[in-house]
C-alpha atoms as a PDB file:
ATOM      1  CA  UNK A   1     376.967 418.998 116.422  1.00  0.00           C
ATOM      2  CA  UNK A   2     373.414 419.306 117.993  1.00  0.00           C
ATOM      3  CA  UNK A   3     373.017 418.639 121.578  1.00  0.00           C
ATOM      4  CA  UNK A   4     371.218 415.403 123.026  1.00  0.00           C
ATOM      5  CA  UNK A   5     367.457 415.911 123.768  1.00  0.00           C
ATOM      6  CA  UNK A   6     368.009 414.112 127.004  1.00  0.00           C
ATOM      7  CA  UNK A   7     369.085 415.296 130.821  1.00  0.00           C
ATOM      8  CA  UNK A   8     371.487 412.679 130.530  1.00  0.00           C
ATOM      9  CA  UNK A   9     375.273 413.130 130.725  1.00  0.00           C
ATOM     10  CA  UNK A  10     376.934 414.436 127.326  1.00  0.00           C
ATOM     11  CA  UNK A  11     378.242 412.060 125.146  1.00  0.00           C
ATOM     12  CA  UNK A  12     382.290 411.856 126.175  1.00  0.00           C
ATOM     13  CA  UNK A  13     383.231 413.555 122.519  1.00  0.00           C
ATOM     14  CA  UNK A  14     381.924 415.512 119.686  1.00  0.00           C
ATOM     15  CA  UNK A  15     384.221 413.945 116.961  1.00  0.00           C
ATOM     16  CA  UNK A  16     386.895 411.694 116.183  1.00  0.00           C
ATOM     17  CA  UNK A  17     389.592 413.884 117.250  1.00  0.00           C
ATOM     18  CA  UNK A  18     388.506 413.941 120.733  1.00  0.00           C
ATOM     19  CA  UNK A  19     387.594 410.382 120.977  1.00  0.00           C
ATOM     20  CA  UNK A  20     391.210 409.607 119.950  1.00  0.00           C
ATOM     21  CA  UNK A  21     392.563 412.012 122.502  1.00  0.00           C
ATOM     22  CA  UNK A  22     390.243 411.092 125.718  1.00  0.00           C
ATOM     23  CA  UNK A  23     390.490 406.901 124.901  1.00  0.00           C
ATOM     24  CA  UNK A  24     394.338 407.861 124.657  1.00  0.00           C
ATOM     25  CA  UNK A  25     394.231 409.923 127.988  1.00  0.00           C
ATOM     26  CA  UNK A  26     392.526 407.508 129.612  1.00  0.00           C
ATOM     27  CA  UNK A  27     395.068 404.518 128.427  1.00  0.00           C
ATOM     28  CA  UNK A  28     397.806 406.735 129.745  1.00  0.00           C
ATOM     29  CA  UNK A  29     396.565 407.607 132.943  1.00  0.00           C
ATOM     30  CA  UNK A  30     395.387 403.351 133.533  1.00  0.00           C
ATOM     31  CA  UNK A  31     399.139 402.713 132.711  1.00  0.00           C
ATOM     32  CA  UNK A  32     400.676 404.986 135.174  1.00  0.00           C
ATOM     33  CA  UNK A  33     397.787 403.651 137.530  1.00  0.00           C
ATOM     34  CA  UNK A  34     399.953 403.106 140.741  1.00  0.00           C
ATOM     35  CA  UNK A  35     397.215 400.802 142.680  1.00  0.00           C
ATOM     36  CA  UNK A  36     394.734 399.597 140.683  1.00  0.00           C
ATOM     37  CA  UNK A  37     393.855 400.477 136.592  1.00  0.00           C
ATOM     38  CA  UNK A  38     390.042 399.066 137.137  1.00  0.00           C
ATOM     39  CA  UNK A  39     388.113 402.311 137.199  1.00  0.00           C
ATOM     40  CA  UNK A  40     389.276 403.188 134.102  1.00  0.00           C
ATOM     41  CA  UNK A  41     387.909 400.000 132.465  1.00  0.00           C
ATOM     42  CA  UNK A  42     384.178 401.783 132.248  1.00  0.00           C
ATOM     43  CA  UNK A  43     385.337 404.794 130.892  1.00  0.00           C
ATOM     44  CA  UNK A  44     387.967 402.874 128.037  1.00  0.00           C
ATOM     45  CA  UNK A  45     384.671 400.993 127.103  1.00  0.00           C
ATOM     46  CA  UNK A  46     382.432 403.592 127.003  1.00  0.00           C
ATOM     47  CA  UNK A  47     384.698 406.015 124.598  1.00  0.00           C
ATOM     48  CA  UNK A  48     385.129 403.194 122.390  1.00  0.00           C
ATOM     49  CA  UNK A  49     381.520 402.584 122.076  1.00  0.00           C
ATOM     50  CA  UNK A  50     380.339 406.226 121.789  1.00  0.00           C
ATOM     51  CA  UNK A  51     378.376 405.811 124.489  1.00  0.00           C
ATOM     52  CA  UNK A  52     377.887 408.591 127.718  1.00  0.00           C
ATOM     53  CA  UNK A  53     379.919 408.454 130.815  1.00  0.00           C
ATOM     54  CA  UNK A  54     378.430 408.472 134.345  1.00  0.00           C
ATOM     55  CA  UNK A  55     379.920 411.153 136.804  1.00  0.00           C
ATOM     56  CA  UNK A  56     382.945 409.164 137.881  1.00  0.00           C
ATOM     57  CA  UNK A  57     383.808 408.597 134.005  1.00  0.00           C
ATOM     58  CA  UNK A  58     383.637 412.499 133.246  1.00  0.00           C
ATOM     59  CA  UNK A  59     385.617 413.126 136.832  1.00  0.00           C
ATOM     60  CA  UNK A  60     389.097 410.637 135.819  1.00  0.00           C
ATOM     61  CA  UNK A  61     388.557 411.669 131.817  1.00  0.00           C
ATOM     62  CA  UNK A  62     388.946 414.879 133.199  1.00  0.00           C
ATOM     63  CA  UNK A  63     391.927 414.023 135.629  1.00  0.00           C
ATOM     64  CA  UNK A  64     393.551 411.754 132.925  1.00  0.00           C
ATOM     65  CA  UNK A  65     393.198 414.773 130.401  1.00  0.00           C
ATOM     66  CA  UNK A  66     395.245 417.623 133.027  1.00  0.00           C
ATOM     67  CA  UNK A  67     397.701 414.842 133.289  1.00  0.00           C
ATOM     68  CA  UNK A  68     397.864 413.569 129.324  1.00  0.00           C
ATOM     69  CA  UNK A  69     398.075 417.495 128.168  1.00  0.00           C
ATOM     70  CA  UNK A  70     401.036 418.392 129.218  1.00  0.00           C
ATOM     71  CA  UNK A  71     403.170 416.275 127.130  1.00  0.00           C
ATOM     72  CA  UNK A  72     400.524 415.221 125.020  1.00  0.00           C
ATOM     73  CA  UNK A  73     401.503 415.346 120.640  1.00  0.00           C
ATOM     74  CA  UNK A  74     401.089 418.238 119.232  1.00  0.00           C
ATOM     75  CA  UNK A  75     397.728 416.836 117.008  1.00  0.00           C
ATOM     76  CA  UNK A  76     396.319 416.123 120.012  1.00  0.00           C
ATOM     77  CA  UNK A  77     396.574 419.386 122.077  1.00  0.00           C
ATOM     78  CA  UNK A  78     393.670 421.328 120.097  1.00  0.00           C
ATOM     79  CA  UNK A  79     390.861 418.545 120.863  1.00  0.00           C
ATOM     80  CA  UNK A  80     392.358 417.712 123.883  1.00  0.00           C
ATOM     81  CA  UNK A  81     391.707 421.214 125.254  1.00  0.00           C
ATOM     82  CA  UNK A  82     388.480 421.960 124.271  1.00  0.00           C
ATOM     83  CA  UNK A  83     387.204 418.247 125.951  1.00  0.00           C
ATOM     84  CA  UNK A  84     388.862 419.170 129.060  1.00  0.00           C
ATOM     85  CA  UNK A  85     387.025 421.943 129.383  1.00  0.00           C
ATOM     86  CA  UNK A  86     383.874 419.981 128.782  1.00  0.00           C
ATOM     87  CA  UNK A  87     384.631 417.995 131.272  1.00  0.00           C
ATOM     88  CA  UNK A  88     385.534 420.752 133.480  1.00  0.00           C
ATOM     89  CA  UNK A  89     381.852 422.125 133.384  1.00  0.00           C
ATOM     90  CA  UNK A  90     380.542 419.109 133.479  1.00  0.00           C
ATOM     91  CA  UNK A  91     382.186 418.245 136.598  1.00  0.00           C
ATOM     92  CA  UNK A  92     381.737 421.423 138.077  1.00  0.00           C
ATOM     93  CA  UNK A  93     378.060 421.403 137.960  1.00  0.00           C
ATOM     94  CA  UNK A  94     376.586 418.104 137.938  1.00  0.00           C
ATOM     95  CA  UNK A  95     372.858 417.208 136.776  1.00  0.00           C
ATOM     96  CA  UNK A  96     369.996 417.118 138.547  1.00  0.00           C
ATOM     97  CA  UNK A  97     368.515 414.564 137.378  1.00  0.00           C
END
């Protein structure tokens, strides 16, 4: 897959696979949400659509991936891994933009 022409953040996933794995990390984490499941909202909508996420989308996909991971399916562990460490980079050094 090529990458985006634009300084903008990545697109959340580079195929199905991942989509399926960060909207179901995401559901996961806004489930076992102890206070309040909102911020995940964005982030659910935004995978769905294809669209990117801001900073705070990458930083609890990221969060909700460590978490979903370790008892995640077995299908799921392959594309799971290699968008967390997307997400890693991309929350360890931001954009200037």
């Amino acid at each position: 897959m090529t990458t985006p022409a634009t300084d903008g953040p990545p697109a959340p996933t580079s195929s199905r696979e991942e989509a399926w794995v960060a909207h179901a990390a995401l559901l996961e984490a806004a489930r076992n949400a102890t206070e309040d499941a909102e911020p995940y909202r964005g982030p659910l909508e935004s995978i769905e659509r294809g669209e990117p996420l801001d900073g705070d989308g990458v930083a609890l996909l990221r969060d909700a991936l460590v978490d979903y991971l370790g008892d995640a399916p077995v299908r799921d562990r392959a594309p799971g891994r290699a968008l967390l460490r997307r997400t890693d980079d991309a929350v360890e050094s931001p954009s200037t933009s």
